[in-house]
PDB file of N, CA and C in Angstrom:
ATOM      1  N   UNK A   1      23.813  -7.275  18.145  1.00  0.00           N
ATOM      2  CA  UNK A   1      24.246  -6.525  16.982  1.00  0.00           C
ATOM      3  C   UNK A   1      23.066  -5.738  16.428  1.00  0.00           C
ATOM      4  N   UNK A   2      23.239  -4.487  16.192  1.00  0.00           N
ATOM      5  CA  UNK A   2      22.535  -3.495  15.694  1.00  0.00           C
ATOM      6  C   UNK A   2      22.382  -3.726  13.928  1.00  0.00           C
ATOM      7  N   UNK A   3      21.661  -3.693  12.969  1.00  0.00           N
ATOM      8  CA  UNK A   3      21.472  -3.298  11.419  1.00  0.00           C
ATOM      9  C   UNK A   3      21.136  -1.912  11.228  1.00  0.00           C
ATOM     10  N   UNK A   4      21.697  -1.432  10.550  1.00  0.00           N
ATOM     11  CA  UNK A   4      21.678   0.053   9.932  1.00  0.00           C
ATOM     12  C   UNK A   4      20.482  -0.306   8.883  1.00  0.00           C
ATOM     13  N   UNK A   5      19.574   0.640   8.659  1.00  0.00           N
ATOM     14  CA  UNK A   5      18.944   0.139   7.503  1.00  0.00           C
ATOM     15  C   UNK A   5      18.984   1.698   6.452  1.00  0.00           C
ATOM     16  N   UNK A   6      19.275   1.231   5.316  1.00  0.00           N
ATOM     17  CA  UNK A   6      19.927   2.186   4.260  1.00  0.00           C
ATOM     18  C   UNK A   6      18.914   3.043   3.232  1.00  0.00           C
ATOM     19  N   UNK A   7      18.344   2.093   2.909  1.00  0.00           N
ATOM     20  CA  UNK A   7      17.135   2.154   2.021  1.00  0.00           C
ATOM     21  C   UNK A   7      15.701   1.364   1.739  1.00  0.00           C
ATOM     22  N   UNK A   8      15.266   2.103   0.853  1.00  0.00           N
ATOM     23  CA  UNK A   8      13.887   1.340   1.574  1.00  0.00           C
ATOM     24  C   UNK A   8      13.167   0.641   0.311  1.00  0.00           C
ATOM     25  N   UNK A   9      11.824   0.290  -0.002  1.00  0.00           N
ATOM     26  CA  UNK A   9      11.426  -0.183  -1.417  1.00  0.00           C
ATOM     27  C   UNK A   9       9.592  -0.011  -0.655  1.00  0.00           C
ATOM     28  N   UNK A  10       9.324   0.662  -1.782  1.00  0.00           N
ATOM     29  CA  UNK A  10       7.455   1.031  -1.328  1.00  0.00           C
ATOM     30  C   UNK A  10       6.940  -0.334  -2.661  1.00  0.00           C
ATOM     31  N   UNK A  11       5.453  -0.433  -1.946  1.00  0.00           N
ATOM     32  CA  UNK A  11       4.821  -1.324  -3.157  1.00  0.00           C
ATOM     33  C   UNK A  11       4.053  -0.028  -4.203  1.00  0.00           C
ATOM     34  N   UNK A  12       4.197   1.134  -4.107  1.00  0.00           N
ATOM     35  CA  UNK A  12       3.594   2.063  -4.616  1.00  0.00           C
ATOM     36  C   UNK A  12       4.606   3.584  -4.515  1.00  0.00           C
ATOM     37  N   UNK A  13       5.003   4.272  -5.183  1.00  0.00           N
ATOM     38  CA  UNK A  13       5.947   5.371  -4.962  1.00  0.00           C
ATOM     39  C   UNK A  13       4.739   6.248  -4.509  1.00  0.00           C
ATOM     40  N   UNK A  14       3.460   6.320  -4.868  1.00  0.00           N
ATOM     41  CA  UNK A  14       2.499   7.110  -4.103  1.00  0.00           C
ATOM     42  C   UNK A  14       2.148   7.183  -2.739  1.00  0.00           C
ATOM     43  N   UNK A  15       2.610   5.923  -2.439  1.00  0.00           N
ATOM     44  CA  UNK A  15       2.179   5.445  -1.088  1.00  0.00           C
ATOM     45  C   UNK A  15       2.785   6.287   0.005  1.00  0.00           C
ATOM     46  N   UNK A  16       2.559   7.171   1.065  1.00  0.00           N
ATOM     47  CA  UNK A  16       2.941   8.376   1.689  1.00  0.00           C
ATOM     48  C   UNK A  16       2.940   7.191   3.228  1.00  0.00           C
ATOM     49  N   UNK A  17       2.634   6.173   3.609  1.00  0.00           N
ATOM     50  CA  UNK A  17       2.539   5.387   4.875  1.00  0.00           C
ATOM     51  C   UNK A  17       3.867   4.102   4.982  1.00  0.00           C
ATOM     52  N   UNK A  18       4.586   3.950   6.058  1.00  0.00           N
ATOM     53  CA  UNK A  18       5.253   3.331   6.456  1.00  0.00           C
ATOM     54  C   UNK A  18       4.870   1.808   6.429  1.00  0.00           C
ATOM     55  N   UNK A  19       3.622   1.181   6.410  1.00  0.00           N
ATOM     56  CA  UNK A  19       3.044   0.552   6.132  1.00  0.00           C
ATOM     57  C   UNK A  19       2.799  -0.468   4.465  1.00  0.00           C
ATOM     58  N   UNK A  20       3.403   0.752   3.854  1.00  0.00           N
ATOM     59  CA  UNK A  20       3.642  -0.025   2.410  1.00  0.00           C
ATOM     60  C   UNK A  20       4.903   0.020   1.776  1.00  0.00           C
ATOM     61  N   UNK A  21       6.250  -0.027   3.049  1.00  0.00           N
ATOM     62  CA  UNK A  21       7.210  -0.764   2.772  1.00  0.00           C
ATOM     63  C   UNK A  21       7.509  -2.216   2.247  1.00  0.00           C
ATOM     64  N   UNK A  22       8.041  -2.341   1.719  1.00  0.00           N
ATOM     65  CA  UNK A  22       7.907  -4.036   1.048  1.00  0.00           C
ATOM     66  C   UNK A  22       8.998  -4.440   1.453  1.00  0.00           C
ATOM     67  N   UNK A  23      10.348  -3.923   1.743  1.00  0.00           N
ATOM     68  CA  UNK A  23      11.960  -4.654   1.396  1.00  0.00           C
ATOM     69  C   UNK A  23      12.675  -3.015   2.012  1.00  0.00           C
ATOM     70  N   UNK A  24      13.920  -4.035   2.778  1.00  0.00           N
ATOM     71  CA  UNK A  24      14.834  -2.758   3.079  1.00  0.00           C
ATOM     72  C   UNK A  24      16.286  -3.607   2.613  1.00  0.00           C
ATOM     73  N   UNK A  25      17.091  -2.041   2.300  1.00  0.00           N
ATOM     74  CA  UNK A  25      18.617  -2.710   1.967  1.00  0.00           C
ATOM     75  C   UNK A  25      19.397  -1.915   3.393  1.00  0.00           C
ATOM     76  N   UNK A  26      19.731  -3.118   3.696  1.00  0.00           N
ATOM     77  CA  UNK A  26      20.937  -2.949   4.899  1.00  0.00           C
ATOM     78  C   UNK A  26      22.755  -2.063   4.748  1.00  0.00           C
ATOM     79  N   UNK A  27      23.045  -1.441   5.644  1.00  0.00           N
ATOM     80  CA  UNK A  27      24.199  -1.164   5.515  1.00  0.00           C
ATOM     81  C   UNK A  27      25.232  -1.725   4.827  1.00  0.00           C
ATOM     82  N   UNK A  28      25.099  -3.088   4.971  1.00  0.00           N
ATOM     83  CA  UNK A  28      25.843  -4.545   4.110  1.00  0.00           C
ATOM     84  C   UNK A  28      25.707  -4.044   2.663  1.00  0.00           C
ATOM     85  N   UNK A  29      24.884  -3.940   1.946  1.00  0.00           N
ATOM     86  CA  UNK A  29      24.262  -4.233   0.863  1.00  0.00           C
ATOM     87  C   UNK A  29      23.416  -5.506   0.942  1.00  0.00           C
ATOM     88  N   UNK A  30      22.931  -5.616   1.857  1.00  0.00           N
ATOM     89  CA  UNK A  30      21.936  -6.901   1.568  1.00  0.00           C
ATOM     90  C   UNK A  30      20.600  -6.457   1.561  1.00  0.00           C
ATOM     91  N   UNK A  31      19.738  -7.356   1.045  1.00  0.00           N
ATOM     92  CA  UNK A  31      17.917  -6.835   0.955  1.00  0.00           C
ATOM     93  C   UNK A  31      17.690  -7.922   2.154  1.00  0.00           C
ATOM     94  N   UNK A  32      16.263  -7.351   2.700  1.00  0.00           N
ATOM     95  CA  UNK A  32      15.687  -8.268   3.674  1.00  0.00           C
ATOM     96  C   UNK A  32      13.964  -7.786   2.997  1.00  0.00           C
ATOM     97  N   UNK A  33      12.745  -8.729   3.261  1.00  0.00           N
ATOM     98  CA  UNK A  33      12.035  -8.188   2.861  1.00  0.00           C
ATOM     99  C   UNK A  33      11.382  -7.268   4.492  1.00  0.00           C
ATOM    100  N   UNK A  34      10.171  -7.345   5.003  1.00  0.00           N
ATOM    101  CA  UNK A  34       9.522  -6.587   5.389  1.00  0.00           C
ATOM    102  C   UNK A  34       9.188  -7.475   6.546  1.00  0.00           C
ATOM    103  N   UNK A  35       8.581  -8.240   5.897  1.00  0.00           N
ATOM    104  CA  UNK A  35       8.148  -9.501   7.196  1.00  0.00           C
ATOM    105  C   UNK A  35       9.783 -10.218   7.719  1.00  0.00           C
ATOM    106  N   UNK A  36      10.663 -10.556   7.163  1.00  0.00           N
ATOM    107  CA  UNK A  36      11.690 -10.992   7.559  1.00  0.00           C
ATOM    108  C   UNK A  36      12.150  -9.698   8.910  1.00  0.00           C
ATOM    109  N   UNK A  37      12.157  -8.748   8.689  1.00  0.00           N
ATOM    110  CA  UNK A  37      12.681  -7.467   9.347  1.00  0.00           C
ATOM    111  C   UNK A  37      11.673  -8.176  10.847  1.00  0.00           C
ATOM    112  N   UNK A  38      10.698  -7.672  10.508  1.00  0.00           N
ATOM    113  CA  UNK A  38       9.437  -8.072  11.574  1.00  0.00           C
ATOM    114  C   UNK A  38      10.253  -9.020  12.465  1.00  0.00           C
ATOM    115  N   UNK A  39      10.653 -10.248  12.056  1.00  0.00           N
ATOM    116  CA  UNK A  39      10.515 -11.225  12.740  1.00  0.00           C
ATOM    117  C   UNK A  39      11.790 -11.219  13.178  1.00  0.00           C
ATOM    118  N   UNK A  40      12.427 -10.596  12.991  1.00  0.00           N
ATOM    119  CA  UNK A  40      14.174 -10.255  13.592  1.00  0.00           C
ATOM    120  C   UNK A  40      13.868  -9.412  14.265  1.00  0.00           C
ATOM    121  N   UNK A  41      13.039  -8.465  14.335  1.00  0.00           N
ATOM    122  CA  UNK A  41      12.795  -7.877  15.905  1.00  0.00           C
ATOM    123  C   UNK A  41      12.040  -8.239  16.754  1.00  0.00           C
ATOM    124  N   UNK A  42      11.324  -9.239  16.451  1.00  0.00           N
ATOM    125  CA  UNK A  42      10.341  -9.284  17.657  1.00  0.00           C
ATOM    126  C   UNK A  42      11.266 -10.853  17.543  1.00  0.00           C
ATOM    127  N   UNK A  43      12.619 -11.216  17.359  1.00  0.00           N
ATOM    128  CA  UNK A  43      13.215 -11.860  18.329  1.00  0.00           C
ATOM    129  C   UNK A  43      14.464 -11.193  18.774  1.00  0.00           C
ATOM    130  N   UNK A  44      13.827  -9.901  19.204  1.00  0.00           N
ATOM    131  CA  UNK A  44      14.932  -9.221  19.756  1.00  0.00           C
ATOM    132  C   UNK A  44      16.156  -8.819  18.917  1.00  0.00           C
ATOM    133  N   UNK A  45      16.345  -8.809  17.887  1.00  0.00           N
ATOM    134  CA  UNK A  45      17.362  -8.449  17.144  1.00  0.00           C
ATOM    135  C   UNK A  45      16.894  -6.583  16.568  1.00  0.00           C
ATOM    136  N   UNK A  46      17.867  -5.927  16.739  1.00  0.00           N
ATOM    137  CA  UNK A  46      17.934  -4.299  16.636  1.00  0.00           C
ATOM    138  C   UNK A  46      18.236  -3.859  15.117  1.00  0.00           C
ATOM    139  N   UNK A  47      17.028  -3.118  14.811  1.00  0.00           N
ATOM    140  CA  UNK A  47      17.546  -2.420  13.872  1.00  0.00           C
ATOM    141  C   UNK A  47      17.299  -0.939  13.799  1.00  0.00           C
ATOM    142  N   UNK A  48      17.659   0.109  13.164  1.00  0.00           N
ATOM    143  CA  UNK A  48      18.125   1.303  13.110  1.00  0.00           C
ATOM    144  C   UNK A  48      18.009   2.340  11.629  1.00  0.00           C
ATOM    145  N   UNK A  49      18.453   3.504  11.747  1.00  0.00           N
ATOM    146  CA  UNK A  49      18.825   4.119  10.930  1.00  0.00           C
ATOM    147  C   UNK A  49      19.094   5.539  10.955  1.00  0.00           C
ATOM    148  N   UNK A  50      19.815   6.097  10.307  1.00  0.00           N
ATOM    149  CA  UNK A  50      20.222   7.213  10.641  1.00  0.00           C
ATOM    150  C   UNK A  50      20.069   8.202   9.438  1.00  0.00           C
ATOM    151  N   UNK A  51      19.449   9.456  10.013  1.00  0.00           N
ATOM    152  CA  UNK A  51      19.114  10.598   9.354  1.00  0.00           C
ATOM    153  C   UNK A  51      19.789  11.705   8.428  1.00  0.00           C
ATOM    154  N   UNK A  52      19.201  12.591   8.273  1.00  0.00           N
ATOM    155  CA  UNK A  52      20.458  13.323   7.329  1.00  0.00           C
ATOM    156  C   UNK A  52      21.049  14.098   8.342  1.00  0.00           C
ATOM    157  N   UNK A  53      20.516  14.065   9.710  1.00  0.00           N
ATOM    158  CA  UNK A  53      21.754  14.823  10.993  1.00  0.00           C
ATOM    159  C   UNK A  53      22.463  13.948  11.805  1.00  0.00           C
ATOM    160  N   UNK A  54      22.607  12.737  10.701  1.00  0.00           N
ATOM    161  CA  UNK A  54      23.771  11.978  11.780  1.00  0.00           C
ATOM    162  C   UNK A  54      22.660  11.676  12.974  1.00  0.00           C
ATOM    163  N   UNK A  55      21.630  11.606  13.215  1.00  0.00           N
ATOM    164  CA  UNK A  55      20.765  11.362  14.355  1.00  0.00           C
ATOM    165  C   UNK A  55      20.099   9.501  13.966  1.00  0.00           C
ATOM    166  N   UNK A  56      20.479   9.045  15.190  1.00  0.00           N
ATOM    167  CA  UNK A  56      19.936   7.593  14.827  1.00  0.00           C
ATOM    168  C   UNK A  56      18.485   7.736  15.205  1.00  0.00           C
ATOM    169  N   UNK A  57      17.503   6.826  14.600  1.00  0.00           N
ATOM    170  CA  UNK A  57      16.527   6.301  14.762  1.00  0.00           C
ATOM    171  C   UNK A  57      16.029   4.820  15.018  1.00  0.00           C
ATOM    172  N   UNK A  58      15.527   3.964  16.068  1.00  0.00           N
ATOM    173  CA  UNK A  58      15.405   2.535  16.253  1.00  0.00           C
ATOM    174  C   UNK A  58      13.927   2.605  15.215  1.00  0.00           C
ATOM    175  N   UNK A  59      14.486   1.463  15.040  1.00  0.00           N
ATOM    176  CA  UNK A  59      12.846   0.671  14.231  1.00  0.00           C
ATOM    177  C   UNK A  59      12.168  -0.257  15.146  1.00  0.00           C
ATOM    178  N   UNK A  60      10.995  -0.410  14.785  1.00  0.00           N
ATOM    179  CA  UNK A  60       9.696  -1.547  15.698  1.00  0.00           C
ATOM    180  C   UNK A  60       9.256  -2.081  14.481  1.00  0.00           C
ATOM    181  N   UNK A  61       8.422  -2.869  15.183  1.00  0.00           N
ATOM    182  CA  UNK A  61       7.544  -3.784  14.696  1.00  0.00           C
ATOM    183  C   UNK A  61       6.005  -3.718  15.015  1.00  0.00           C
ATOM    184  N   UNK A  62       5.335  -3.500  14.177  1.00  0.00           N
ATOM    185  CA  UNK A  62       3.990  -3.129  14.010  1.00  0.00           C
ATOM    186  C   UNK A  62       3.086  -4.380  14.119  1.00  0.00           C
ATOM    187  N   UNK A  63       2.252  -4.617  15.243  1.00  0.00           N
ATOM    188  CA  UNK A  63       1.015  -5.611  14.547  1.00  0.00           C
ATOM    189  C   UNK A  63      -0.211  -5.118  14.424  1.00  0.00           C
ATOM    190  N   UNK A  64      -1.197  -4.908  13.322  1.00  0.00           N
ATOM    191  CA  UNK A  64      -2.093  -4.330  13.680  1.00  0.00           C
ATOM    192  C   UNK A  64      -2.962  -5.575  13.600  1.00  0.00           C
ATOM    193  N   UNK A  65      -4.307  -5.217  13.978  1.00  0.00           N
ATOM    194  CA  UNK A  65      -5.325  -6.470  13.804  1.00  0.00           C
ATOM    195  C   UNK A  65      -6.199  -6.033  12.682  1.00  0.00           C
ATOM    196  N   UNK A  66      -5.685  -7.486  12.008  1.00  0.00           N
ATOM    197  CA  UNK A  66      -6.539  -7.939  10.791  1.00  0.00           C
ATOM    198  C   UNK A  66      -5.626  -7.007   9.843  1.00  0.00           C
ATOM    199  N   UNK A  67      -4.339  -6.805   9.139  1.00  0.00           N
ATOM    200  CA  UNK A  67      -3.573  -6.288   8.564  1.00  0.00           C
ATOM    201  C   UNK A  67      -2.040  -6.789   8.727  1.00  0.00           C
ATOM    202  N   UNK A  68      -1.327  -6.884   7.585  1.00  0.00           N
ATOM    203  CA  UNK A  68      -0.246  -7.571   7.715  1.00  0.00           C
ATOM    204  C   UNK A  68       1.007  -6.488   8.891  1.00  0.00           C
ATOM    205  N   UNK A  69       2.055  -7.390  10.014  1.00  0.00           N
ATOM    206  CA  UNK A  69       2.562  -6.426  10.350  1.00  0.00           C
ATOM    207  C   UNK A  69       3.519  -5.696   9.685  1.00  0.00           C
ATOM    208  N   UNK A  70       4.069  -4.923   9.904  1.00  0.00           N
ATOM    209  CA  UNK A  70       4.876  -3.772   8.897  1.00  0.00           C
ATOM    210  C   UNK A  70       5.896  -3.167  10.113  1.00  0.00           C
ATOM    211  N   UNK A  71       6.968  -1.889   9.770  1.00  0.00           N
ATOM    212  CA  UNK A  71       8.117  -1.695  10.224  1.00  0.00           C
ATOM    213  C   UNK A  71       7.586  -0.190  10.381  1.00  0.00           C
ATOM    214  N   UNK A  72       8.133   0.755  11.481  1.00  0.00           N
ATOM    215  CA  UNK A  72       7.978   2.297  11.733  1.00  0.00           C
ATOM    216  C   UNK A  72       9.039   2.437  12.643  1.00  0.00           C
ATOM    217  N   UNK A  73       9.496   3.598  12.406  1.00  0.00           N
ATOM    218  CA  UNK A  73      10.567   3.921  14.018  1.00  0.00           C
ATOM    219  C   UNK A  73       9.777   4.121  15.099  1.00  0.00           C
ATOM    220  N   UNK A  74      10.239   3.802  16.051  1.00  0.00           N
ATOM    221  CA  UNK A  74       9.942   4.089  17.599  1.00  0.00           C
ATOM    222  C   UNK A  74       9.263   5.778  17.391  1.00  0.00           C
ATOM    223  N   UNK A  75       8.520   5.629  18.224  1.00  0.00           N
ATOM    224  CA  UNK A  75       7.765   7.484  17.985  1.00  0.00           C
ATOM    225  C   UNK A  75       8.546   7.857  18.877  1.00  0.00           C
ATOM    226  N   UNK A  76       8.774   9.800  18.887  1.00  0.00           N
ATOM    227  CA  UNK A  76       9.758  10.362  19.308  1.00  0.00           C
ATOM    228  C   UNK A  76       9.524  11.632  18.949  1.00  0.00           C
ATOM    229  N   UNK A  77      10.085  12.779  19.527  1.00  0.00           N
ATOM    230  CA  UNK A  77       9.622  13.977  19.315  1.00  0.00           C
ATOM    231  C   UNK A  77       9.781  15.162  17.823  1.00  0.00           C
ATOM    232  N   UNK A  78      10.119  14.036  16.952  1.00  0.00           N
ATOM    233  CA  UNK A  78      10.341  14.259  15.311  1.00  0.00           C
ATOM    234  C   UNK A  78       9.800  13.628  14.219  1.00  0.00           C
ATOM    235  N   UNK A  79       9.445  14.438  13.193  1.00  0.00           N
ATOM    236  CA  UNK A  79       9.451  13.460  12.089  1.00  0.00           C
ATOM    237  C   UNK A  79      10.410  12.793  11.132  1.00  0.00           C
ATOM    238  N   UNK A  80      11.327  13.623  11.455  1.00  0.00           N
ATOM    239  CA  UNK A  80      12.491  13.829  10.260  1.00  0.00           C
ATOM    240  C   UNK A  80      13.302  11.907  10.383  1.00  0.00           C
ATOM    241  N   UNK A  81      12.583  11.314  11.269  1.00  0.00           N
ATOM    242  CA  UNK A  81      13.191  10.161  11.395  1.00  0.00           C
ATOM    243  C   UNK A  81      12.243   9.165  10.683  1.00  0.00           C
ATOM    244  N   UNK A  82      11.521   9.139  10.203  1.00  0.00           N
ATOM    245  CA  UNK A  82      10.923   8.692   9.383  1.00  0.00           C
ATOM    246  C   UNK A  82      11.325   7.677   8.125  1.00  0.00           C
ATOM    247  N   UNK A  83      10.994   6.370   7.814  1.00  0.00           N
ATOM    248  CA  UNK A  83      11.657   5.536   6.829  1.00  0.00           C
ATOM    249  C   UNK A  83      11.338   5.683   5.691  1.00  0.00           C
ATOM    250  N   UNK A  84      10.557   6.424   5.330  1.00  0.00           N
ATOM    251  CA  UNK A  84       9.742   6.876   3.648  1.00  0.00           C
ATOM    252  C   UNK A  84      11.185   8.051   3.645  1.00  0.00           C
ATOM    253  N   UNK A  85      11.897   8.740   5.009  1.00  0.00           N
ATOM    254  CA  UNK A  85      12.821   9.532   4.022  1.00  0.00           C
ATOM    255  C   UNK A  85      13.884   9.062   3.493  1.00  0.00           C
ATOM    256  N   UNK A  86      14.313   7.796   3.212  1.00  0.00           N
ATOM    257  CA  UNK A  86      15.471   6.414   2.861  1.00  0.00           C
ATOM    258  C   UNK A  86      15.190   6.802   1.199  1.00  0.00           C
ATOM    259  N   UNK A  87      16.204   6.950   0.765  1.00  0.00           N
ATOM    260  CA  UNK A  87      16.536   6.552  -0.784  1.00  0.00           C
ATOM    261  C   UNK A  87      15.596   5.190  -0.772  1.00  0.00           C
ATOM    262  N   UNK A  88      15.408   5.016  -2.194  1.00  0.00           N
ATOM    263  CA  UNK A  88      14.445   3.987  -2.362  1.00  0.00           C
ATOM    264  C   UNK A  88      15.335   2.929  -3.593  1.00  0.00           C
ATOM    265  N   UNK A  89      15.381   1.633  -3.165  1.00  0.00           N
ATOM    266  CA  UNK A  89      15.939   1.014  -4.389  1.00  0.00           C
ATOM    267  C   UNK A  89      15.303   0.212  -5.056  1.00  0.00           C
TER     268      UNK A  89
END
């Protein structure tokens, strides 16, 4: 099963990096935080989202070293797929 992810929540509205996502709200209406997301994909569970052209985007899972991991779409030949462009709740 795929998750749509709807919207997003920054720890900073300044914050311009994918990296200082905190919490996403799902197609459901449910919140998940950031690390929960993480760990539902890297056990294989899919999540997603879709743009203002009806164009889907997959999400990953980030580890960097020595930094907490965090959520980005799969890279791809656009930006417009990007999770900073999600309504924010």
């Amino acid at each position: 099963m795929a998750y749509e992810i709807t919207h997003v929540r920054v720890d900073s509205e300044y914050n311009k990096s994918e990296d200082h996502i905190t919490d996403v709200r799902l197609s459901d209406g449910t919140s998940e935080t950031v690390s929960q997301v993480v760990s539902f994909i890297d056990s294989k569970m899919e999540y997603f989202f879709t743009d203002h052209l009806g164009s889907k985007a997959q999400v990953d899972s980030v580890h960097p070293t020595g930094r907490p991991a965090y959520i980005r779409t799969k890279p791809n030949q656009t930006t417009t797929d990007n999770l900073l462009s999600l309504p924010r709740f």
